[in-house]
C-alpha atoms as a PDB file:
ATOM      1  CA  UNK A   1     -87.215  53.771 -51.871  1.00  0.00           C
ATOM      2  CA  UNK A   2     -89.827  56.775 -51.234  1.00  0.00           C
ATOM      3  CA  UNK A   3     -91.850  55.830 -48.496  1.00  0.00           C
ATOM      4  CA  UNK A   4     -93.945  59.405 -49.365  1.00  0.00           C
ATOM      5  CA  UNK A   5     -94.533  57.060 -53.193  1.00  0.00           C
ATOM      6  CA  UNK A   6     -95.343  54.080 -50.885  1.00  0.00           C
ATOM      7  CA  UNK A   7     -97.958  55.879 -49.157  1.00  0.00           C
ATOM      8  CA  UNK A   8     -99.269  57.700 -51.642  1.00  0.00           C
ATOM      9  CA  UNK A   9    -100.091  54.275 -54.046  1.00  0.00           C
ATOM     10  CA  UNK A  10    -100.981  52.100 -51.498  1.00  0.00           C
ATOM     11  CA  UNK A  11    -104.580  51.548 -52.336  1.00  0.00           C
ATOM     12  CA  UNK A  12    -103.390  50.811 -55.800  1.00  0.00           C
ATOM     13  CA  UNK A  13    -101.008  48.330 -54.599  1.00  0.00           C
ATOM     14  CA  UNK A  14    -102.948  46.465 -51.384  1.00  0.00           C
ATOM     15  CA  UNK A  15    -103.958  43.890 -53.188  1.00  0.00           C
ATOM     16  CA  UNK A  16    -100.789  43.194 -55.130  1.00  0.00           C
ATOM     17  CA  UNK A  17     -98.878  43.348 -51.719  1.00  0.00           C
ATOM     18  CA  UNK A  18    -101.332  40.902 -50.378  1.00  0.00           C
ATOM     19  CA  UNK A  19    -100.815  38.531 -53.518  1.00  0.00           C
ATOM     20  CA  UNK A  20     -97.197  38.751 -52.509  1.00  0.00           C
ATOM     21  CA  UNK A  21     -97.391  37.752 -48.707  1.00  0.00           C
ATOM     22  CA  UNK A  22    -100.560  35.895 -48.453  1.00  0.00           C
ATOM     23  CA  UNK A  23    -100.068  34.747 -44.729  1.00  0.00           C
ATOM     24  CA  UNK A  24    -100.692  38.929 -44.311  1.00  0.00           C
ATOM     25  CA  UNK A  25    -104.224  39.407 -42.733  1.00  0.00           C
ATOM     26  CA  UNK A  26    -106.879  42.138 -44.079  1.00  0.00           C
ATOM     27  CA  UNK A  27    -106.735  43.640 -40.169  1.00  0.00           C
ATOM     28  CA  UNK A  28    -103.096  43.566 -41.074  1.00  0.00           C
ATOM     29  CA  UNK A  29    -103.832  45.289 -44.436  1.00  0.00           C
ATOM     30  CA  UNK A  30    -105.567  48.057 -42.584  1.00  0.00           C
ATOM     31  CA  UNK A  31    -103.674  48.435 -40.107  1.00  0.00           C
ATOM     32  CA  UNK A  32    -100.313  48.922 -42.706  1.00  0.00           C
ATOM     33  CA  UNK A  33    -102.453  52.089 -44.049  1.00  0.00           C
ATOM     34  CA  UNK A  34     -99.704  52.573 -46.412  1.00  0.00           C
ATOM     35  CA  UNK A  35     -97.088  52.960 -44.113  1.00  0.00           C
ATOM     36  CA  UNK A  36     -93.653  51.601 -44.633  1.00  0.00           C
ATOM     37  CA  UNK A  37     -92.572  50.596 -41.203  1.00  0.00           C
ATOM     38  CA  UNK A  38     -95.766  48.857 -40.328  1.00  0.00           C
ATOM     39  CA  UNK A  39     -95.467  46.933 -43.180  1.00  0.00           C
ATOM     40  CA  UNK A  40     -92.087  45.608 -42.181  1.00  0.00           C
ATOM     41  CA  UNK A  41     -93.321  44.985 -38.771  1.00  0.00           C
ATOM     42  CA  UNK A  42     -96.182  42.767 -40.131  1.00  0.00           C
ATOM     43  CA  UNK A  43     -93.663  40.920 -42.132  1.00  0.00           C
ATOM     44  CA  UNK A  44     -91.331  40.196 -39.287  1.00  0.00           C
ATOM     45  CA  UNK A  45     -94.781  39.018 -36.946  1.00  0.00           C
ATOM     46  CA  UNK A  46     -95.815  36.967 -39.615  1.00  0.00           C
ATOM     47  CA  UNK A  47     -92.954  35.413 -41.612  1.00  0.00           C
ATOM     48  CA  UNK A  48     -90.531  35.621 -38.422  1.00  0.00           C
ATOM     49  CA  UNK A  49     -88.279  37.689 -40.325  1.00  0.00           C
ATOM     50  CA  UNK A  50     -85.597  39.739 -38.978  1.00  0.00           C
ATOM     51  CA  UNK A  51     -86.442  43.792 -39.459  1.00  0.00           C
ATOM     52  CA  UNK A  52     -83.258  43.479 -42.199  1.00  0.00           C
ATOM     53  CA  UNK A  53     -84.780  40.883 -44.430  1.00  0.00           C
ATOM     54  CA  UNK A  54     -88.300  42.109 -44.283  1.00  0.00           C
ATOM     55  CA  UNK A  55     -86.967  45.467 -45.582  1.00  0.00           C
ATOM     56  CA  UNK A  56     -84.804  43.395 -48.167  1.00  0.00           C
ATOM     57  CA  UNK A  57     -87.744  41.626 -49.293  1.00  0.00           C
ATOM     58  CA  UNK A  58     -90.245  45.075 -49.349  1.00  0.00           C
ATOM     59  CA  UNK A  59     -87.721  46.892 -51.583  1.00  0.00           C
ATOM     60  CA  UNK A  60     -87.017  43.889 -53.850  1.00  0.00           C
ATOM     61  CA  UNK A  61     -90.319  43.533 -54.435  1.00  0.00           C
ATOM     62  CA  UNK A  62     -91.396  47.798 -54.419  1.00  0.00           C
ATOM     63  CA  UNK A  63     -88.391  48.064 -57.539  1.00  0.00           C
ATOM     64  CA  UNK A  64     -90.177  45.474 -59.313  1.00  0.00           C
ATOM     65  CA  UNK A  65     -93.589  46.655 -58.782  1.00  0.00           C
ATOM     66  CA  UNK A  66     -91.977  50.051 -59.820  1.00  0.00           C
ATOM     67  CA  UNK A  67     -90.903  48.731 -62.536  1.00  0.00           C
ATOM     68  CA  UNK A  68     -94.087  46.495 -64.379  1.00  0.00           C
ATOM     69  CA  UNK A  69     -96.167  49.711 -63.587  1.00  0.00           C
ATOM     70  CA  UNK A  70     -93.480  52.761 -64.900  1.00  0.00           C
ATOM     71  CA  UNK A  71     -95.689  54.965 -67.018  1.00  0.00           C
ATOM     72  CA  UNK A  72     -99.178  53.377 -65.997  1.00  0.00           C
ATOM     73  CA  UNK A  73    -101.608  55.946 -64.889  1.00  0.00           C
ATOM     74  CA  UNK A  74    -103.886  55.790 -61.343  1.00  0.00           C
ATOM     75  CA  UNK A  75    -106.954  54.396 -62.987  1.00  0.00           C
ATOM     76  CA  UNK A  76    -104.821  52.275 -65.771  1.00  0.00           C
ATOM     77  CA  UNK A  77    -103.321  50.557 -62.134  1.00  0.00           C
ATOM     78  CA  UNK A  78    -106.705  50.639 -60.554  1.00  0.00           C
ATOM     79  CA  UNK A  79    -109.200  49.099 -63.641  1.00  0.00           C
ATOM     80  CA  UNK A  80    -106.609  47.386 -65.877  1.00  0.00           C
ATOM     81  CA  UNK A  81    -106.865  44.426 -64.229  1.00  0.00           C
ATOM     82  CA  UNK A  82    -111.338  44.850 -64.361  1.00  0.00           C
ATOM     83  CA  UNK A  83    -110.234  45.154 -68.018  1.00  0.00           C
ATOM     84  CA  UNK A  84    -108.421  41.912 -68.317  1.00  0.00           C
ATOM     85  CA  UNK A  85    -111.250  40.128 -66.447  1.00  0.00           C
ATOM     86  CA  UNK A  86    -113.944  41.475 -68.694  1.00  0.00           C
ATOM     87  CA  UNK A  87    -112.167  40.674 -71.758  1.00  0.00           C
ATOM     88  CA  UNK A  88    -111.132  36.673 -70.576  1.00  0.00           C
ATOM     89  CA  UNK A  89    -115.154  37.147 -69.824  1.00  0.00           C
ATOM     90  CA  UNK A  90    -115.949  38.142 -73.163  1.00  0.00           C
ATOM     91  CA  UNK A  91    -113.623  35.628 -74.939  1.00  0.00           C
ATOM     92  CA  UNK A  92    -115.138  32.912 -72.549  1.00  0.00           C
ATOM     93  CA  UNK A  93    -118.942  33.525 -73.939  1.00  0.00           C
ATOM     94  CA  UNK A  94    -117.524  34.019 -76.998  1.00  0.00           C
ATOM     95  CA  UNK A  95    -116.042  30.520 -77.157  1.00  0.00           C
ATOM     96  CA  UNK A  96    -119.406  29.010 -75.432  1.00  0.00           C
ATOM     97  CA  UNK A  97    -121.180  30.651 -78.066  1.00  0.00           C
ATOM     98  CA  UNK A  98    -118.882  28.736 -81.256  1.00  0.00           C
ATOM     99  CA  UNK A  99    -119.429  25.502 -79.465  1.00  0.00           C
ATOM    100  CA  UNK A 100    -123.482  25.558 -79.282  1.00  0.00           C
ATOM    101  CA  UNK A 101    -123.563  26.891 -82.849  1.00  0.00           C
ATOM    102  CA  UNK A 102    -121.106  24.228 -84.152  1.00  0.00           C
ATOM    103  CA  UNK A 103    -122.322  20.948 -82.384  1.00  0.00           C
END
């Protein structure tokens, strides 16, 4: 694990990290700052891990985040999921639309 990589894409992945341990606080968020060790030291406060299995769980969950987003770009990681939201939004009037016309 990089912790330099870590740093570097943690405003691309706060929110996924938050998905991922939700009893982690937004003070806890900033305070993290993309830091590796502060993260496991949040995990251990919160989940009452020991430092071994919070770094377990970071680096289980880093190689798969690694992995889903391998040859994404910045701004693909940053607006794909705007993307997604707009389209379900799209295909949501869309349907609405069908309905009215049809009944």
């Amino acid at each position: 694990m990089n912790k330099d990589q870590f740093a570097g894409k943690w405003r691309e992945m706060k929110g996924k990290v938050k998905e991922q341990w939700g009893k982690l606080t937004d003070d806890d968020m900033t305070r993290v700052d993309g830091r590796w060790d502060q993260l496991s030291g949040r995990l251990q406060e919160r989940y009452g891990w020991e430092k071994e299995r919070a770094e377990k769980e970071m680096n289980t969950w880093y190689s798969s985040y690694e992995k889903n987003n391998r040859g994404r770009s910045t701004d693909e990681n940053r607006f794909g999921s705007e993307r997604n939201r707009r389209d379900e939004d799209d295909r949501s009037q869309y349907d609405k639309d069908k309905k009215r016309k049809a009944g």
